[in-house]
C-alpha atoms as a PDB file:
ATOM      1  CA  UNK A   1       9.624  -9.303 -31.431  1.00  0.00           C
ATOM      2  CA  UNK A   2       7.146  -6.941 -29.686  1.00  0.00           C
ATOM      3  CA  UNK A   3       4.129  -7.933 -29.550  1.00  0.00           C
ATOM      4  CA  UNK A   4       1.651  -5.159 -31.333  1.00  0.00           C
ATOM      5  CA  UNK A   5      -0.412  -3.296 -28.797  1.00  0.00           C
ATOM      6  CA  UNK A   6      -3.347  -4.205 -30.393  1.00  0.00           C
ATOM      7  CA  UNK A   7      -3.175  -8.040 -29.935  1.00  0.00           C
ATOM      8  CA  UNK A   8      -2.828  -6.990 -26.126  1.00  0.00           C
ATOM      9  CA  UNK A   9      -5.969  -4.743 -26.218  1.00  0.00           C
ATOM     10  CA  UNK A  10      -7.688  -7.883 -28.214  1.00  0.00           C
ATOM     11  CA  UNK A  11      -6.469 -10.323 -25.759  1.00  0.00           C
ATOM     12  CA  UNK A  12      -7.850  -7.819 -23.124  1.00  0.00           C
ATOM     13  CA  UNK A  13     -10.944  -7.264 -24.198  1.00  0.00           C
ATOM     14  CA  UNK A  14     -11.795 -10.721 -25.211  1.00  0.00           C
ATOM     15  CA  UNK A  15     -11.471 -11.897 -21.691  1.00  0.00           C
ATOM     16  CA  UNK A  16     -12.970  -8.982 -19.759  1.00  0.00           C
ATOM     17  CA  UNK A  17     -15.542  -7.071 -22.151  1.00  0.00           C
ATOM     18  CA  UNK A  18     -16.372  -3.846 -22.327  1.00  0.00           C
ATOM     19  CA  UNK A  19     -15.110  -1.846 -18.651  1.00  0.00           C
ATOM     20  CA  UNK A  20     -17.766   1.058 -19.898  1.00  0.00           C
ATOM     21  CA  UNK A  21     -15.111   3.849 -18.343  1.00  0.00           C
ATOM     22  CA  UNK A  22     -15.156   6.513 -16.823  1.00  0.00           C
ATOM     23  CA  UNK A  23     -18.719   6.546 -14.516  1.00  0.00           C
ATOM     24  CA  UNK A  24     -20.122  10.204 -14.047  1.00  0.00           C
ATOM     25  CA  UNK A  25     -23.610  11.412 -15.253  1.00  0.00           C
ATOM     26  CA  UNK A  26     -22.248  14.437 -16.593  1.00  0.00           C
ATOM     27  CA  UNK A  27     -18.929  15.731 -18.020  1.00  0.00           C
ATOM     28  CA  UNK A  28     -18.086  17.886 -15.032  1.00  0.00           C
ATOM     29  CA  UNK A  29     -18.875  14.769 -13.069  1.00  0.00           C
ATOM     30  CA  UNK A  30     -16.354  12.725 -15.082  1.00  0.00           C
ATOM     31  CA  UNK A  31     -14.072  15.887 -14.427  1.00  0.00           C
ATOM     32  CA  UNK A  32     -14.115  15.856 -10.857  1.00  0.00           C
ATOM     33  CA  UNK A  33     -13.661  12.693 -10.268  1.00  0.00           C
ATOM     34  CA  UNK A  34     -10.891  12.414 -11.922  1.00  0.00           C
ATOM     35  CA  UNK A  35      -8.815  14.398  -9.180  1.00  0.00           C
ATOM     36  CA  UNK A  36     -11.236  12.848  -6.734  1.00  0.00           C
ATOM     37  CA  UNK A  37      -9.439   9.384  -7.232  1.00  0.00           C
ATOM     38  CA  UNK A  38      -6.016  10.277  -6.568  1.00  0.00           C
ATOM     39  CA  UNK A  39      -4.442   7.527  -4.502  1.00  0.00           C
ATOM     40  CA  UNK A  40      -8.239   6.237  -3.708  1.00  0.00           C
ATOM     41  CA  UNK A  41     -10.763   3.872  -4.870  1.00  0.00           C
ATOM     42  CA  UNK A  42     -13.703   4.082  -6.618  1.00  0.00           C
ATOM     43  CA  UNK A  43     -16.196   3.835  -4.117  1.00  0.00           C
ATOM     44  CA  UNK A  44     -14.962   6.133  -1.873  1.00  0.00           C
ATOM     45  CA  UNK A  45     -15.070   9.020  -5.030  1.00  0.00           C
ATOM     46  CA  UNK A  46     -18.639   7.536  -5.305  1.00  0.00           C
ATOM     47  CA  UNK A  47     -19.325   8.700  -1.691  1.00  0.00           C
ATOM     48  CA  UNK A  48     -18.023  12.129  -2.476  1.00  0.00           C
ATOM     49  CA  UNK A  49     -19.723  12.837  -5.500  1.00  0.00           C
ATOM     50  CA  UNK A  50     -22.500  11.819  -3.924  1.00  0.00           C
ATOM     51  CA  UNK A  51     -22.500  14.173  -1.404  1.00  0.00           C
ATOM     52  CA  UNK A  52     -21.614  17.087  -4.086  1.00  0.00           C
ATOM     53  CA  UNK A  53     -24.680  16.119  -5.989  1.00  0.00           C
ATOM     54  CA  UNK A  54     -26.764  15.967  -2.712  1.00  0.00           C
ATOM     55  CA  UNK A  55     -26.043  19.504  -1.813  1.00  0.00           C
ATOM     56  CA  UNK A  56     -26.838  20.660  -5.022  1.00  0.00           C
ATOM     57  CA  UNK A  57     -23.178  22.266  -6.112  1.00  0.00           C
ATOM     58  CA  UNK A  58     -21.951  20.163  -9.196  1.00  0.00           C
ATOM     59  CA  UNK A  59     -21.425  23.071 -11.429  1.00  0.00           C
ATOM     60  CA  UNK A  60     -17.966  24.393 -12.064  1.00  0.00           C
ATOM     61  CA  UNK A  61     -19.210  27.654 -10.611  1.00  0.00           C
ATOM     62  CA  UNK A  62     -21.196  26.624  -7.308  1.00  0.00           C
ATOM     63  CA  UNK A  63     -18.209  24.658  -6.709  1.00  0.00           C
ATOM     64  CA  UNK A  64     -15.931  26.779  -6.978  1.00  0.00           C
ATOM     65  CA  UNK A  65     -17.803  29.331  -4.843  1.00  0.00           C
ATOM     66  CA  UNK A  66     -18.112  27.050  -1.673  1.00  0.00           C
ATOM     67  CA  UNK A  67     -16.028  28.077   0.973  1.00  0.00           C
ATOM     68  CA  UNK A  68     -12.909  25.474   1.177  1.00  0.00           C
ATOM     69  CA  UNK A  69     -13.925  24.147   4.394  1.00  0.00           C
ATOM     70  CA  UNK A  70     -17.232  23.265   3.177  1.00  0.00           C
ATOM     71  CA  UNK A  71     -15.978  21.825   0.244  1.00  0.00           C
ATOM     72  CA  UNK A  72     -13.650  19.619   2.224  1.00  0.00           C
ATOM     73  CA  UNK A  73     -15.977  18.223   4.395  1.00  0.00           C
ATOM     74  CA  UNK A  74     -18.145  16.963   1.073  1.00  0.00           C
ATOM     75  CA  UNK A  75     -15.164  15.095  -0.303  1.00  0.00           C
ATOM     76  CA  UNK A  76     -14.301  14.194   2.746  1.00  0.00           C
ATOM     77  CA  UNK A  77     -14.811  10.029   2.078  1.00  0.00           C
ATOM     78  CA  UNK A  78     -12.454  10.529  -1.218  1.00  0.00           C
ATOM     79  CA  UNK A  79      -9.210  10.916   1.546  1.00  0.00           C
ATOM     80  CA  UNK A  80      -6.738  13.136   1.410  1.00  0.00           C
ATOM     81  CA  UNK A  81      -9.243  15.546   1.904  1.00  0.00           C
ATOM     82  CA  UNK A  82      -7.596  19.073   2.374  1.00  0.00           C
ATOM     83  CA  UNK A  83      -5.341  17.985  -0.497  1.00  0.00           C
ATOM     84  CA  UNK A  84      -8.056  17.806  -2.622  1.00  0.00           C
ATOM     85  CA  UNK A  85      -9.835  20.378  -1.643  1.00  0.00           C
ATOM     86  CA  UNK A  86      -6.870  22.692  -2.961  1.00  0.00           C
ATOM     87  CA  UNK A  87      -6.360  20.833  -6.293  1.00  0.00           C
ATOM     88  CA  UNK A  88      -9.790  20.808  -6.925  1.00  0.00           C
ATOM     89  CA  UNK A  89     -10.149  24.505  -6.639  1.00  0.00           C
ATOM     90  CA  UNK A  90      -6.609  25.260  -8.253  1.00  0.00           C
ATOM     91  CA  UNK A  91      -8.362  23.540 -11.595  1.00  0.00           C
ATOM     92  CA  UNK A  92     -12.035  25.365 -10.882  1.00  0.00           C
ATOM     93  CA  UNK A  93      -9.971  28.366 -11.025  1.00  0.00           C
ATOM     94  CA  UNK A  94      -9.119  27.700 -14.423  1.00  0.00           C
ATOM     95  CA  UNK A  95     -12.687  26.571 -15.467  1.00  0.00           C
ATOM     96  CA  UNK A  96     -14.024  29.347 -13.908  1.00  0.00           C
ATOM     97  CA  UNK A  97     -11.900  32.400 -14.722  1.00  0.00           C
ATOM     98  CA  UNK A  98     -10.329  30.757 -18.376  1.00  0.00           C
ATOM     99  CA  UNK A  99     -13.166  29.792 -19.917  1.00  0.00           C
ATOM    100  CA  UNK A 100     -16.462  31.317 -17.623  1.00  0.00           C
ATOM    101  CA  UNK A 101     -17.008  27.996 -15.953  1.00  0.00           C
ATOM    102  CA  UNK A 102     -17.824  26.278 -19.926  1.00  0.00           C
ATOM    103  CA  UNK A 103     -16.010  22.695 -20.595  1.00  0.00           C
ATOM    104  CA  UNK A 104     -16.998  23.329 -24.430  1.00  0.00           C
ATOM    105  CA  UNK A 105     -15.067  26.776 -24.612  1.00  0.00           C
ATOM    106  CA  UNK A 106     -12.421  24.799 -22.769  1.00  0.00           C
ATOM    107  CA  UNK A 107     -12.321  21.807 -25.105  1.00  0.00           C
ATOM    108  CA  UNK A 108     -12.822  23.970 -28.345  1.00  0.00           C
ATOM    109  CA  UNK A 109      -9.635  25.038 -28.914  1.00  0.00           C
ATOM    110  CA  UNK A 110      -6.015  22.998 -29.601  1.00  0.00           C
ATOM    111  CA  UNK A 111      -5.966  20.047 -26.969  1.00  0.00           C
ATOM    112  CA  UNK A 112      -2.078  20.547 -26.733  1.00  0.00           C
ATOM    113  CA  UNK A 113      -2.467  23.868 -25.395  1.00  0.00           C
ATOM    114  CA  UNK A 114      -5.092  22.601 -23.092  1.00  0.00           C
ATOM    115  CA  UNK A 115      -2.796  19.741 -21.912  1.00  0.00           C
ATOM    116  CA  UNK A 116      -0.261  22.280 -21.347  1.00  0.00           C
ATOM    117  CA  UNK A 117      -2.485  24.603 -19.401  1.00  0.00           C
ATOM    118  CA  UNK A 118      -3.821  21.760 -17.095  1.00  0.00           C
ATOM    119  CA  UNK A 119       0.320  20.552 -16.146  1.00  0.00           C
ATOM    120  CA  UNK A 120       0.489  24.222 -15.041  1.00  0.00           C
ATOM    121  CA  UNK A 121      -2.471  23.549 -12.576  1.00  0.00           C
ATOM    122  CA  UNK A 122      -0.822  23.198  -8.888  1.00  0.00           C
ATOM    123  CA  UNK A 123      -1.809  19.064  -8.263  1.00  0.00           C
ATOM    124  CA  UNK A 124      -2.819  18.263 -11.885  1.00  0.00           C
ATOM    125  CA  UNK A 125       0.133  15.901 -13.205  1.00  0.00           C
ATOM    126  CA  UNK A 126       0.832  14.143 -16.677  1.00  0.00           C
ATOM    127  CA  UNK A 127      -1.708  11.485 -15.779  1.00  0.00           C
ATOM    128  CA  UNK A 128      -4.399  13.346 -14.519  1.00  0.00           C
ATOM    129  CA  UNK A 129      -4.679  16.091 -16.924  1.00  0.00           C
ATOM    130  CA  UNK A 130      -4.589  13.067 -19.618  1.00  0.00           C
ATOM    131  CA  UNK A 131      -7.268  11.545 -17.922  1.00  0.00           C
ATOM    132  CA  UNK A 132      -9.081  15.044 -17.797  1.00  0.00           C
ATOM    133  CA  UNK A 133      -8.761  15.382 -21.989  1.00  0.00           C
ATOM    134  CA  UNK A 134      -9.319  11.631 -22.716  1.00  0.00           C
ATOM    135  CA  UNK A 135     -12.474  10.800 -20.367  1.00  0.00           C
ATOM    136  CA  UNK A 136     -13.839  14.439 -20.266  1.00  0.00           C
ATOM    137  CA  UNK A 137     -12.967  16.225 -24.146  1.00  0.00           C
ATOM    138  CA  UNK A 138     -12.579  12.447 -25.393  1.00  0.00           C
ATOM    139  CA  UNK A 139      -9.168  13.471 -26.853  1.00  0.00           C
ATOM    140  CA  UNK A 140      -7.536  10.497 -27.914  1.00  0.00           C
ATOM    141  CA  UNK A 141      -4.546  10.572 -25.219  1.00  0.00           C
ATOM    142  CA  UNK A 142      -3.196   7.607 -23.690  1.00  0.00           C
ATOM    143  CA  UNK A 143      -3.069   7.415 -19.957  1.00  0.00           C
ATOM    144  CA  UNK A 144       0.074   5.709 -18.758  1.00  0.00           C
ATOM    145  CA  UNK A 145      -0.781   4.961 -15.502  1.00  0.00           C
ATOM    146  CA  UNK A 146       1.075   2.457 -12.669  1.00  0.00           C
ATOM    147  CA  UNK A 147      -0.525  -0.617 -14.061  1.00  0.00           C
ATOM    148  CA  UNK A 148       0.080  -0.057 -17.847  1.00  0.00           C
ATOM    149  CA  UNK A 149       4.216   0.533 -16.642  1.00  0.00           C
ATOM    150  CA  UNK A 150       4.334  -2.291 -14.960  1.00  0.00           C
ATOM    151  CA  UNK A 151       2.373  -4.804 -17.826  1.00  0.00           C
ATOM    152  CA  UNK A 152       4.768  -3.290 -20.205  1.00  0.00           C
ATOM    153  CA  UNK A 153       7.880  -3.891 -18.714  1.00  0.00           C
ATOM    154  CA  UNK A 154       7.271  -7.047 -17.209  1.00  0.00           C
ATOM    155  CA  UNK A 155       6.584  -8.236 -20.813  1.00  0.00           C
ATOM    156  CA  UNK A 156       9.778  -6.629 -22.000  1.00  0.00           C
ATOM    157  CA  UNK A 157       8.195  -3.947 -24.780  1.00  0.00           C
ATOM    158  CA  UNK A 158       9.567  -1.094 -22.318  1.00  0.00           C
ATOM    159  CA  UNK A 159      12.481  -0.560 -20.314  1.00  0.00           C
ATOM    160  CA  UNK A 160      11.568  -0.383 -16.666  1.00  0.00           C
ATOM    161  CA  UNK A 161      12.813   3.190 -16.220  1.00  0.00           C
ATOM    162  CA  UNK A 162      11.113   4.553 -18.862  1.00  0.00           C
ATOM    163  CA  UNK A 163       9.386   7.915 -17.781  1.00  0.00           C
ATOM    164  CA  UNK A 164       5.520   8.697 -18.120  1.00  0.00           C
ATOM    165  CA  UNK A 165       5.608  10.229 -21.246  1.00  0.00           C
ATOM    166  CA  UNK A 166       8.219   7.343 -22.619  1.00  0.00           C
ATOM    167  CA  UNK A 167       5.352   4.635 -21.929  1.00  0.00           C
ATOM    168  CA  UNK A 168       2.780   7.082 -23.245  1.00  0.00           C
ATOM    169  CA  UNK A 169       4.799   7.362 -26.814  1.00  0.00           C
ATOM    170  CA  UNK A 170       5.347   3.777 -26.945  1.00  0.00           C
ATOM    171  CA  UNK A 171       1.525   3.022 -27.297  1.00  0.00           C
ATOM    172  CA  UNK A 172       0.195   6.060 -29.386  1.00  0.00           C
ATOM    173  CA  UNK A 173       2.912   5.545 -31.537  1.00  0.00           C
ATOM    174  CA  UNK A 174       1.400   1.997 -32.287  1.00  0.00           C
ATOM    175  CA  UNK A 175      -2.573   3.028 -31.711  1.00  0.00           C
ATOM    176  CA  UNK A 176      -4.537   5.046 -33.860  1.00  0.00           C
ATOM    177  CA  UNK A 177      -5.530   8.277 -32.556  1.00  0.00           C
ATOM    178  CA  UNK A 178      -9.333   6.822 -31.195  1.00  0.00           C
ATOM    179  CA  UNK A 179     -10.323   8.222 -27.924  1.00  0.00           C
ATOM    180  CA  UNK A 180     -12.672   4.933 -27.546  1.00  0.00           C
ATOM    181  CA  UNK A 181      -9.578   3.033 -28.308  1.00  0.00           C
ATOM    182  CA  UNK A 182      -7.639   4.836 -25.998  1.00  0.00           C
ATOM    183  CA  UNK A 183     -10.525   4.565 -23.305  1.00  0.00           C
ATOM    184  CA  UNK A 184     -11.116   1.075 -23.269  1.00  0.00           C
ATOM    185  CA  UNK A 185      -7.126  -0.027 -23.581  1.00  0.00           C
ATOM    186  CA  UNK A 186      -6.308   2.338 -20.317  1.00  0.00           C
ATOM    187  CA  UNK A 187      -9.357   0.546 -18.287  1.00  0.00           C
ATOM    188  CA  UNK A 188      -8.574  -2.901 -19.374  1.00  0.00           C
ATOM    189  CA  UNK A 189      -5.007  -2.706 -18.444  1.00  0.00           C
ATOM    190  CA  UNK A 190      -6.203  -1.751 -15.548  1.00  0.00           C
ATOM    191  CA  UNK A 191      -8.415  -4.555 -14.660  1.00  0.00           C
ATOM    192  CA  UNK A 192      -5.515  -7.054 -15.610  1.00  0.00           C
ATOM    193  CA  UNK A 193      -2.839  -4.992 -13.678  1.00  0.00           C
ATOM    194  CA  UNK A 194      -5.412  -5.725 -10.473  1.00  0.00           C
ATOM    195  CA  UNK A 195      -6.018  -9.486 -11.416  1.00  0.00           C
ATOM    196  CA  UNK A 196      -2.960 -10.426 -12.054  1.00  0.00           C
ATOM    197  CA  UNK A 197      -0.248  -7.904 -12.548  1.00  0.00           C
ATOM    198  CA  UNK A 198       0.177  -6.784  -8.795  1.00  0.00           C
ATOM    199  CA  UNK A 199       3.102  -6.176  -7.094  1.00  0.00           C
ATOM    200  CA  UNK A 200       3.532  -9.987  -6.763  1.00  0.00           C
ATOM    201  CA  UNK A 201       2.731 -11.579 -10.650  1.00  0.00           C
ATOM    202  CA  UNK A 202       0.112 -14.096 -10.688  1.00  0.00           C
ATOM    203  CA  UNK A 203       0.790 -15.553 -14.110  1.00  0.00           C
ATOM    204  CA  UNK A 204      -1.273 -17.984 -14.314  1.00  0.00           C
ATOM    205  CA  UNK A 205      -4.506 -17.412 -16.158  1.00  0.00           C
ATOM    206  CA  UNK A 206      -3.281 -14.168 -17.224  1.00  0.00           C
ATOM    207  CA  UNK A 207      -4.873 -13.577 -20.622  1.00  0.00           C
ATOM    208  CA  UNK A 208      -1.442 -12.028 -21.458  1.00  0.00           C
ATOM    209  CA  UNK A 209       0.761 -14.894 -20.232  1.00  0.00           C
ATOM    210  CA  UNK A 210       1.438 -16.373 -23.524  1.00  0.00           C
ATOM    211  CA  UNK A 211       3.068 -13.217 -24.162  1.00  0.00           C
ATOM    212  CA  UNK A 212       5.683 -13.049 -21.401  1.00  0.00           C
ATOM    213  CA  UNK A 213       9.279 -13.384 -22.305  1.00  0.00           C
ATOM    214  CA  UNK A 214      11.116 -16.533 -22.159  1.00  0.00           C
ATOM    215  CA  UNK A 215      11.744 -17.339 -18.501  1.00  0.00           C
ATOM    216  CA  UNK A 216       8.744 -15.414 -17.336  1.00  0.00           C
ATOM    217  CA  UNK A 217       7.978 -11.452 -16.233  1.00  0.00           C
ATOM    218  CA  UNK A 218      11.000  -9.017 -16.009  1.00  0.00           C
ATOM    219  CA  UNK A 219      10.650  -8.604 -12.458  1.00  0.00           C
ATOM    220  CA  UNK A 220       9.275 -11.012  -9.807  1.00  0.00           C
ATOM    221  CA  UNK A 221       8.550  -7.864  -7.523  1.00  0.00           C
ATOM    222  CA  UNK A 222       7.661  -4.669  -8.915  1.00  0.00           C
END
């Protein structure tokens, strides 16, 4: 039988605590980060955000009114810098010219429409925008990121070619629609999917290895 998300998110949170996700001192903060950390760490988005705050410009508007150059040398330690620099202004845009540079107006109305709106942003995908309405308009979403995927299907409650929004279904269809919920569950599988779901299992100690299938993980590699 399939274990019930909700023993994993116990299990989870028993042995880590609390991950207190997502760090920002302000909504827009949270907001930019979260295309910030595409295919980065942490710290580096730390560095950039930094250097936004620094030079005075974390407001949708001021933002969006730096010249792209300038705004690509300030996010410059988040990598991938001219990349950014173009999806960050592709979703400013929308801030900016949708709702007059206002995350309430943009929040305020149906958060499928909004979800919708943000997929049509060049370089916002399904887990970025989801990120965007769970961390930012705490609308209970569930992000299914790399490391959720692969804890699910090595545990056998997924098929390992399920799609994004496959894996997404599979845990709000078993969750109750709780943005805190959903919060803490996406940061917790993360922390276990860096302790010990990597590429290469390490099993032992797991706080979910009692509830791998018989014989062990799905895939050795993955």
């Amino acid at each position: 039988m399939t274990t019930p998300p909700r023993e994993v998110f116990q299990r989870l949170l028993e042995r880590y605590g609390p991950q207190r996700w997502w760090p920002g001192e302000t909504p827009f903060e949270i907001l930019v980060g979260t295309v910030l950390v595409q295919n980065t760490n942490w710290r580096n988005v730390e560095k950039a955000i930094d250097n936004l705050r620094e030079a005075g410009v974390l407001t949708p508007e001021k933002l969006y009114q730096l010249e792209p150059e300038e705004l690509a040398e300030l996010i410059r330690p988040a990598g991938y810098y001219q990349v950014k620099t173009k999806r960050l202004r592709n979703l400013l845009r929308l801030i900016t010219e949708r709702y007059d540079g206002s995350l309430e107006a943009m929040f305020a109305g149906d958060p499928h429409s909004l979800r919708e709106e943000l997929l049509g942003v060049n370089g916002i995908g399904p887990e970025t925008a989801d990120c965007i309405l769970l961390y930012v308009g705490q609308v209970p979403k569930f992000v299914a990121d790399g490391y959720a995927m692969r804890v699910a299907a090595r545990h056998g409650w997924i098929e390992f070619d399920v799609d994004y929004h496959g894996l997404q279904d599979y845990f709000e269809s078993r969750l109750p629609a709780d943005a805190p919920l959903m919060n803490e569950f996406h940061a917790l599988l993360v922390k276990v999917g860096k302790e010990h779901c990597k590429t290469k299992p390490l099993c032992a100690g797991c706080p979910l290895e009692e509830l791998l299938p018989a014989g062990g993980p799905c895939s050795a590699e993955w």
